[in-house]
C-alpha atoms as a PDB file:
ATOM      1  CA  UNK A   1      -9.360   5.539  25.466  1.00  0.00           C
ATOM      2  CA  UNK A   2      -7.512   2.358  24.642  1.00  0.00           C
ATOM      3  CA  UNK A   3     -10.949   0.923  22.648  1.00  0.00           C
ATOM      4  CA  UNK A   4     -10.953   4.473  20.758  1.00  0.00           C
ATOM      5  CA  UNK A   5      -7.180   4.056  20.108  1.00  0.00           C
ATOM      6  CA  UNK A   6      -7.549   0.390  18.639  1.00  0.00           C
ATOM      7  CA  UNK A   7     -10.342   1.650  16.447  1.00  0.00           C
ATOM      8  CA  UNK A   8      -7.830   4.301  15.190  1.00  0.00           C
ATOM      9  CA  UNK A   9      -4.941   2.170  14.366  1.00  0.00           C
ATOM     10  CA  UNK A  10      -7.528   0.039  12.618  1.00  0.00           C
ATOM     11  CA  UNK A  11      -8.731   2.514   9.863  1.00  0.00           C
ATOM     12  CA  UNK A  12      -4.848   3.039   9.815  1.00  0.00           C
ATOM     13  CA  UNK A  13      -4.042  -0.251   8.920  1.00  0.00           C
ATOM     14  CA  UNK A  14      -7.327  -0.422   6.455  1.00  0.00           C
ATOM     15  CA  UNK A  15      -6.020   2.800   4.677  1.00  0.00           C
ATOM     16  CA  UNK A  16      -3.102   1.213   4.219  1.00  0.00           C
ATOM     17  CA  UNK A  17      -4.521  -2.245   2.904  1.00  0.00           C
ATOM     18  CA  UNK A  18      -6.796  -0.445   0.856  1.00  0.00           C
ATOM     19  CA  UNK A  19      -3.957   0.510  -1.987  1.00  0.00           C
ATOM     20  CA  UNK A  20      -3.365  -3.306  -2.259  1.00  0.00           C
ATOM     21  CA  UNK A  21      -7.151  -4.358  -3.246  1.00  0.00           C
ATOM     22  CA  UNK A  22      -8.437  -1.175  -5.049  1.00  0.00           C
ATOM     23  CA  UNK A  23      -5.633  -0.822  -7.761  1.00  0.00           C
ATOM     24  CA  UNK A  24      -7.273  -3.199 -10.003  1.00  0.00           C
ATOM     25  CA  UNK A  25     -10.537  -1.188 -10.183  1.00  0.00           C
ATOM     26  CA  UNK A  26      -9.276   2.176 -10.401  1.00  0.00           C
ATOM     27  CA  UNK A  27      -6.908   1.273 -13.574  1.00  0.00           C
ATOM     28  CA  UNK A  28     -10.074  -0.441 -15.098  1.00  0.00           C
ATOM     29  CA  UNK A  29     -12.339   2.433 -14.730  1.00  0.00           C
ATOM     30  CA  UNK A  30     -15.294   3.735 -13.057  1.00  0.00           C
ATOM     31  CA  UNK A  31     -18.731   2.492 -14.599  1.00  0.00           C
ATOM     32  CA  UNK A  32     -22.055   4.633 -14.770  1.00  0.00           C
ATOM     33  CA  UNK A  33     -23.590   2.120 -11.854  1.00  0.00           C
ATOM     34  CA  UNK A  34     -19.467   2.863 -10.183  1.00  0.00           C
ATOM     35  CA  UNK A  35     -20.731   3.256  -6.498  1.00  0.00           C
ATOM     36  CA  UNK A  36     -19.504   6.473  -5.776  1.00  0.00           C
ATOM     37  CA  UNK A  37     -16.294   6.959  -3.457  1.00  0.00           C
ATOM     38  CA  UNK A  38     -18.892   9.453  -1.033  1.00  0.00           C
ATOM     39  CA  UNK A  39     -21.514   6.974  -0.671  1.00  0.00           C
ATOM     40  CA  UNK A  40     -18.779   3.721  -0.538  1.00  0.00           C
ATOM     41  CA  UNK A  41     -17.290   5.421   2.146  1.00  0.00           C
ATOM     42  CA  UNK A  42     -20.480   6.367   4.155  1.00  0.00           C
ATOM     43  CA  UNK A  43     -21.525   2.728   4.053  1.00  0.00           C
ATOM     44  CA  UNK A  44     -18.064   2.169   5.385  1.00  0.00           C
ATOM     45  CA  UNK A  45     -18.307  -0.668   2.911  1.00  0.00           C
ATOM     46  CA  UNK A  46     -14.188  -0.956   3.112  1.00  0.00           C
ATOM     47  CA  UNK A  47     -14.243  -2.151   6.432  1.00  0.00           C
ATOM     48  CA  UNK A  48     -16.830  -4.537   5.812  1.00  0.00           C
ATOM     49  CA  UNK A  49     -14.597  -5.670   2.950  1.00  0.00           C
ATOM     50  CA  UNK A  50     -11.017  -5.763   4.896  1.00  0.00           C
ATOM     51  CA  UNK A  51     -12.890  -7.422   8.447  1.00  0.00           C
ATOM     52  CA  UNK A  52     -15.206  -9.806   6.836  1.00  0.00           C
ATOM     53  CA  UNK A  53     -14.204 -10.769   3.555  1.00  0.00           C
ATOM     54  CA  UNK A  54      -9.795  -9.968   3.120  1.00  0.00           C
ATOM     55  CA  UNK A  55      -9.560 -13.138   6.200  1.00  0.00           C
ATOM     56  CA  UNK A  56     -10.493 -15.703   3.966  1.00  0.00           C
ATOM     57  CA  UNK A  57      -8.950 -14.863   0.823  1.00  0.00           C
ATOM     58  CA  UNK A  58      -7.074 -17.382  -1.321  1.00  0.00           C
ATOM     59  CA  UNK A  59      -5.397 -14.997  -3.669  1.00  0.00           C
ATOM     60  CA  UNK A  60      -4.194 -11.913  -4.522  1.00  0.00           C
ATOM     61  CA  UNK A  61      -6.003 -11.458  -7.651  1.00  0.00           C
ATOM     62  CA  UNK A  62      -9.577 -12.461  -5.818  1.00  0.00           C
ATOM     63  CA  UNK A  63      -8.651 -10.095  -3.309  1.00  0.00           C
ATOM     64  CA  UNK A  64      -8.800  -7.664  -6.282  1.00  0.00           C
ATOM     65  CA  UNK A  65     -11.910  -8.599  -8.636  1.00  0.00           C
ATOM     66  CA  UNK A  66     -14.307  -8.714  -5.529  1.00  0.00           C
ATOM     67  CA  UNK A  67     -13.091  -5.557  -4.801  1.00  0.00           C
ATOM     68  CA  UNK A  68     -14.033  -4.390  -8.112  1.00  0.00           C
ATOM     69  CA  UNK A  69     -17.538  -6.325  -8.228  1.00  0.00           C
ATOM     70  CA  UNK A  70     -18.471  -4.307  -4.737  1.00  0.00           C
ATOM     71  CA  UNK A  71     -17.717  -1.034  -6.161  1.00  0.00           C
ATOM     72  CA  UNK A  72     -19.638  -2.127  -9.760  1.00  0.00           C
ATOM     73  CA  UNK A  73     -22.638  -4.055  -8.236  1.00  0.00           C
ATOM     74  CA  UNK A  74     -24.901  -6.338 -10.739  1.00  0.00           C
ATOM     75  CA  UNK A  75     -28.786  -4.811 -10.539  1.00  0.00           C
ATOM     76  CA  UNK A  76     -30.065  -7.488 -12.948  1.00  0.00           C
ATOM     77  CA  UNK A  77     -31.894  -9.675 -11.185  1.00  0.00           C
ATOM     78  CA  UNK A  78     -31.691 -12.908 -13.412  1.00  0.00           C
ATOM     79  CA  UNK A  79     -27.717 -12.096 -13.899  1.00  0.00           C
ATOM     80  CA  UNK A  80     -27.533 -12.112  -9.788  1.00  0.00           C
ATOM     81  CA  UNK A  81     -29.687 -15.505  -9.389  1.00  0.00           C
ATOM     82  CA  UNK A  82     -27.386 -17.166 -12.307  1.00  0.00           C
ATOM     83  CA  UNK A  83     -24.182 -16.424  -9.677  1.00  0.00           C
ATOM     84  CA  UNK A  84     -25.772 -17.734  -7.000  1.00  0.00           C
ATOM     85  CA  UNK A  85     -26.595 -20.662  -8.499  1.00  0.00           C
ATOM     86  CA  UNK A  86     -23.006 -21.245  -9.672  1.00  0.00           C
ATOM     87  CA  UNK A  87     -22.226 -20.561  -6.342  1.00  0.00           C
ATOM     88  CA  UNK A  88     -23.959 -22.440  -5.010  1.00  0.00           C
ATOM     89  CA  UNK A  89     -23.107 -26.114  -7.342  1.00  0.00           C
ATOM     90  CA  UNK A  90     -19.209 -25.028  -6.548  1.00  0.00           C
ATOM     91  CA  UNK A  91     -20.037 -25.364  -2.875  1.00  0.00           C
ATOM     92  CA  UNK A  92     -21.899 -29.002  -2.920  1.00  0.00           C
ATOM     93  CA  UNK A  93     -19.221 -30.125  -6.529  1.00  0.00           C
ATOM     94  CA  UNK A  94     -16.765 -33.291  -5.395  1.00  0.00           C
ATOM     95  CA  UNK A  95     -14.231 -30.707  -7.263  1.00  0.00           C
ATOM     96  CA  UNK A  96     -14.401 -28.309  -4.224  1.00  0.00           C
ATOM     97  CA  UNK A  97     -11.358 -29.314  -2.088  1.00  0.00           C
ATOM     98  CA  UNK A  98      -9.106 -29.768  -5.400  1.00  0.00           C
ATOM     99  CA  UNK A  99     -10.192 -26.238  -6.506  1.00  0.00           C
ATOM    100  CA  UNK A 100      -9.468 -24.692  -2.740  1.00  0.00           C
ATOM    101  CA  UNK A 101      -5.673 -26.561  -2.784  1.00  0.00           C
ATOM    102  CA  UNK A 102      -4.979 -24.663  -6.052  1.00  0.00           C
ATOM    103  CA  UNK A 103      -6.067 -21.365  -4.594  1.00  0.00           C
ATOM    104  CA  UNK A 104      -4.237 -22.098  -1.744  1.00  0.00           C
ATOM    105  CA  UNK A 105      -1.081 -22.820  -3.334  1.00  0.00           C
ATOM    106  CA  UNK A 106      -1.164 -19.577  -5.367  1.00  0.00           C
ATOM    107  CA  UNK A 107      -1.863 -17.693  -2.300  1.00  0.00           C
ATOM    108  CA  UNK A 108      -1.707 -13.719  -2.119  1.00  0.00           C
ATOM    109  CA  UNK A 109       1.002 -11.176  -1.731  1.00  0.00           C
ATOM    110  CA  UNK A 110       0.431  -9.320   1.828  1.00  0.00           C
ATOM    111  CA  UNK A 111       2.584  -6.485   1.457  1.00  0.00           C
ATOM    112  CA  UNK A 112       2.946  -5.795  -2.303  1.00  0.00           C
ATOM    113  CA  UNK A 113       0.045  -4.009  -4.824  1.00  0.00           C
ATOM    114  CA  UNK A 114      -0.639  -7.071  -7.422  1.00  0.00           C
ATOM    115  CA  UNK A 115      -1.555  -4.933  -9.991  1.00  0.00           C
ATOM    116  CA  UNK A 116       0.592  -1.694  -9.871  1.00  0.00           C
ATOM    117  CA  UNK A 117       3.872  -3.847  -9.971  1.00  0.00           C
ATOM    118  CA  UNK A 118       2.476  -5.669 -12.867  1.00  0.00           C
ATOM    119  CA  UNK A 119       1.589  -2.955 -15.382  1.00  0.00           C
ATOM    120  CA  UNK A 120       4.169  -0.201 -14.075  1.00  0.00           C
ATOM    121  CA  UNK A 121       7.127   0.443 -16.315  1.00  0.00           C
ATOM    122  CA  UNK A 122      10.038  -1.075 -14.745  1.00  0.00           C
ATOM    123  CA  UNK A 123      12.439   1.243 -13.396  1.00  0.00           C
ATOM    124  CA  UNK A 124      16.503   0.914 -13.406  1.00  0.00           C
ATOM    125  CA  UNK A 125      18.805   3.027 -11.619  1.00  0.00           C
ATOM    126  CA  UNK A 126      20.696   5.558 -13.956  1.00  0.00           C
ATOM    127  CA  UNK A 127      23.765   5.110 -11.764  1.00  0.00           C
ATOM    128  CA  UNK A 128      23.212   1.096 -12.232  1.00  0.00           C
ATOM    129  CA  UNK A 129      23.416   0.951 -16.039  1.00  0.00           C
ATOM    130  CA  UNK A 130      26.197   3.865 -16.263  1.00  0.00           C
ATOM    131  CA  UNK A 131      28.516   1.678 -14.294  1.00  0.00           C
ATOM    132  CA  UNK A 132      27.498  -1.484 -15.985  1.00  0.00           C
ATOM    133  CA  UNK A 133      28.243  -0.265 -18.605  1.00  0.00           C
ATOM    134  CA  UNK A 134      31.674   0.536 -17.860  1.00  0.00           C
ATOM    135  CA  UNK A 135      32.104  -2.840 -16.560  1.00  0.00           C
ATOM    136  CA  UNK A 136      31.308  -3.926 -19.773  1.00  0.00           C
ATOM    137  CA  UNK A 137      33.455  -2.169 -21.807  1.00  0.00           C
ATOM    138  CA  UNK A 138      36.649  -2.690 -19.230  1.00  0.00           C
ATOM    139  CA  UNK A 139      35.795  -6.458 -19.554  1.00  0.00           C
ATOM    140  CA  UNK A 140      35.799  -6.387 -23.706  1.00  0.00           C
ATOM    141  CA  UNK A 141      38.965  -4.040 -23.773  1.00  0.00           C
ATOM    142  CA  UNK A 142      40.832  -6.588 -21.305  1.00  0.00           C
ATOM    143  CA  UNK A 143      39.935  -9.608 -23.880  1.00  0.00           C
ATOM    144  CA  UNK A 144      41.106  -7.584 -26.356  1.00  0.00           C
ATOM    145  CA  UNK A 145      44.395  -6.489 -25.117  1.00  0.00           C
ATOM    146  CA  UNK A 146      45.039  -9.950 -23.239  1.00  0.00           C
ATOM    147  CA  UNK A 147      46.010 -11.272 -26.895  1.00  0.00           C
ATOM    148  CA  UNK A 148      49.024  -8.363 -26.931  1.00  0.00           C
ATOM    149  CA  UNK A 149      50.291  -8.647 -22.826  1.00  0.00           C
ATOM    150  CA  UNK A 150      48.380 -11.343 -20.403  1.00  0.00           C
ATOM    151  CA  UNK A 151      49.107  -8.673 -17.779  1.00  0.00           C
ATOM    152  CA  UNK A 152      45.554  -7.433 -19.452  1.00  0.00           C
ATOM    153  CA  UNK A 153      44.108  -9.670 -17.282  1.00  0.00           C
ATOM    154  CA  UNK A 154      44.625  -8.054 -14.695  1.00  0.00           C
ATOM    155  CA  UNK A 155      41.998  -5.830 -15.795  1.00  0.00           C
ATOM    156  CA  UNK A 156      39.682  -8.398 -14.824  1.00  0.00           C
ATOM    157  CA  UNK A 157      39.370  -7.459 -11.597  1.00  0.00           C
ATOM    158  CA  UNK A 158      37.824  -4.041 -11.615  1.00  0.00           C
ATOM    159  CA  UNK A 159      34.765  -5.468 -13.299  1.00  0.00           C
ATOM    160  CA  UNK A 160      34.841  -8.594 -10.496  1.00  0.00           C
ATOM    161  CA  UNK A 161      34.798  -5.667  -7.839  1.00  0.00           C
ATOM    162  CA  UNK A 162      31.982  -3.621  -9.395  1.00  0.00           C
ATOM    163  CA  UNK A 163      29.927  -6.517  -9.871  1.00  0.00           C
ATOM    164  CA  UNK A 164      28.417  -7.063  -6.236  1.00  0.00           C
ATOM    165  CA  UNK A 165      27.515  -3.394  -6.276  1.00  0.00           C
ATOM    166  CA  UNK A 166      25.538  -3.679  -9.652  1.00  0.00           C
ATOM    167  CA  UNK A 167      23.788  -6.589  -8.223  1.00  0.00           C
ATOM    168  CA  UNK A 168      23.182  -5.781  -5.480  1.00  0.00           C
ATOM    169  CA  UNK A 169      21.606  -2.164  -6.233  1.00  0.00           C
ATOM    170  CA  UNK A 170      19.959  -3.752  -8.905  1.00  0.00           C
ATOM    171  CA  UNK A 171      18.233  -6.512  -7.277  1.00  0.00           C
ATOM    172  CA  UNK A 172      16.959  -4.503  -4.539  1.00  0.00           C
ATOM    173  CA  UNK A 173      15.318  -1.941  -7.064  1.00  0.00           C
ATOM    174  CA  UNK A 174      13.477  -4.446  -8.576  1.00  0.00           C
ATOM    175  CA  UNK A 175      12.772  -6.749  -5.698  1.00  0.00           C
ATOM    176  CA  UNK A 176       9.059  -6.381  -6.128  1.00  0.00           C
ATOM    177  CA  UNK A 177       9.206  -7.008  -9.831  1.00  0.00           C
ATOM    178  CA  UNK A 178      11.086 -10.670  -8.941  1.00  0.00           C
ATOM    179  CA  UNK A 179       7.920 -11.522  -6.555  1.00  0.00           C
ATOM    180  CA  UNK A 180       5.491 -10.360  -8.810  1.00  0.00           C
ATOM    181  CA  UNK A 181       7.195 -12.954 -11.463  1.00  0.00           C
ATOM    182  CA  UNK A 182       7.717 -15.629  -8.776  1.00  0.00           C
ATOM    183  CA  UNK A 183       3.695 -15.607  -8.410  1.00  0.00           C
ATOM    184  CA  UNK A 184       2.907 -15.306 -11.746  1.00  0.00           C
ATOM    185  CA  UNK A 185       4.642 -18.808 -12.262  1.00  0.00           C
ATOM    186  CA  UNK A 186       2.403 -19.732  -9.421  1.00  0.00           C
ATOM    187  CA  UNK A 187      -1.152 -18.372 -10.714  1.00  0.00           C
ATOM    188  CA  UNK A 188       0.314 -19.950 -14.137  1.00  0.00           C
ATOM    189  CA  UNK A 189       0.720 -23.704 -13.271  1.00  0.00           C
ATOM    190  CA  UNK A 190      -1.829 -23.721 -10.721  1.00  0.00           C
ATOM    191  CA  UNK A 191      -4.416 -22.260 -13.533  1.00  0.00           C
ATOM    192  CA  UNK A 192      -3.574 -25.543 -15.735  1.00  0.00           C
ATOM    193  CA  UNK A 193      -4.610 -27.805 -13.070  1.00  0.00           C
ATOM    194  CA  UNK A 194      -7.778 -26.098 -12.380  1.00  0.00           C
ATOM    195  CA  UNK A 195      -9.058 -25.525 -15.901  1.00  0.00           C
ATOM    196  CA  UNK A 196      -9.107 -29.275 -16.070  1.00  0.00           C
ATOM    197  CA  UNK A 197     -11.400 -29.731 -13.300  1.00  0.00           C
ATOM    198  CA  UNK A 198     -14.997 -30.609 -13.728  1.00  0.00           C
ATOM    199  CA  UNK A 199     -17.130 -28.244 -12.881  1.00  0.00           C
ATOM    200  CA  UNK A 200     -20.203 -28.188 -15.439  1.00  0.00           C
ATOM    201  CA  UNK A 201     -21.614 -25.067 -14.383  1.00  0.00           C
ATOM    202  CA  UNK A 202     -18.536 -23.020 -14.639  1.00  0.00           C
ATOM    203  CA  UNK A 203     -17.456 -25.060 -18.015  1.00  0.00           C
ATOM    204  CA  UNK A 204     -17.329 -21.842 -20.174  1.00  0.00           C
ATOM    205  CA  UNK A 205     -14.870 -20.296 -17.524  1.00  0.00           C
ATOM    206  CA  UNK A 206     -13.143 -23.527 -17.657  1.00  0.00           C
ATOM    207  CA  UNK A 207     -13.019 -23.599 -21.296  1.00  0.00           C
ATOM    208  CA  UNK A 208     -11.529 -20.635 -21.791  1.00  0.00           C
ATOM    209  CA  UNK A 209      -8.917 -20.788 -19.207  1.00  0.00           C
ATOM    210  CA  UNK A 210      -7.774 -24.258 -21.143  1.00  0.00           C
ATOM    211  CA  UNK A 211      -7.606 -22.765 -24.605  1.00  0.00           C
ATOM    212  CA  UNK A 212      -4.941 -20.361 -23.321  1.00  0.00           C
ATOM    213  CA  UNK A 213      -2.656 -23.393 -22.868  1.00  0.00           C
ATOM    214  CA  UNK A 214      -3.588 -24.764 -26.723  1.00  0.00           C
END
């Protein structure tokens, strides 16, 4: 009973998981070689995924596009021996441990959907910008009428007590949005140190990534 239980709480916690590593490749779309969800899930290829590969993830975004390769497998046979091969040069390259501490400094986002939060119009609280802009307009009629009576001023201080309020409602409704940003920066900077790596048999991936800094 308590084996059966664990096994339950497992596909839980993989159902739940599964939102953060799938967005990416149902917003791109479904191919005509898409392995369908039916046969995916007979497979159980997800919990192959979240037990043997999610562990050794270095970022959110990898987390992602293998997601996406498993559900679009390459058939072509020369295409799947050129990966390998690449594969296999990263693993033996002298560049290997610089490329792993850049990965590991972007890192991934464990409770937050990387690419949801990204391309999702961001959302502010009607209440929020009604009472901001209030505070506004108390704040511009106090300058105003601080030129006529300096007992204006005194104006002052219902903006000063509605600000915490805006704040903090505010920041809290877009708290994912900030974290998204803060790892942007991240996979940004870390990005310019690894496009200058040398790596010859990933130099057109390299090349490109350094052209978006030119």
């Amino acid at each position: 009973m308590e084996t059966y239980s664990k096994s339950l709480l497992e596909l839980e916690e993989l159902h739940d998981s599964k939102i953060m590593f799938s967005s990416y490749f149902l917003r791109k779309g479904k191919k005509e070689t898409s392995i369908d969800d039916g046969t995916f899930n007979d497979l159980m290829l997800d919990n192959i995924f979240f037990k043997f590969f999610c562990p050794y993830f270095k970022t959110s975004l990898g987390e992602q596009i293998l997601y996406n390769n498993l559900r679009n497998p390459i058939f072509n046979k020369d295409e799947l021996l050129s990966k390998r091969k690449k594969l296999n040069a990263l693993d033996s390259s002298p560049e290997k441990s610089s490329l792993l501490n850049y990965l590991n400094s972007i890192g991934t986002l464990k409770y937050y959907n990387f690419s949801d939060i990204l391309f999702k119009p961001l959302k502010t609280s009607t209440l929020v910008t009604v009472v901001a802009l209030i505070s506004f307009i108390i704040t511009l009629l106090t300058i105003i009428l601080s030129f006529k009576s300096i007992s204006a001023l005194f104006l002052l201080a219902i903006p000063l007590l509605i600000y915490p309020y805006i704040s903090g409602v505010f920041f809290d409704s877009i708290n994912s949005e900030i974290l998204i940003l803060r790892y942007l920066s991240k996979v940004v900077s870390n990005a310019k140190y690894i496009s200058n790596l040398d790596i010859p048999e990933f130099s057109v991936e390299l090349s490109t990534l350094k052209n978006l800094y030119n």
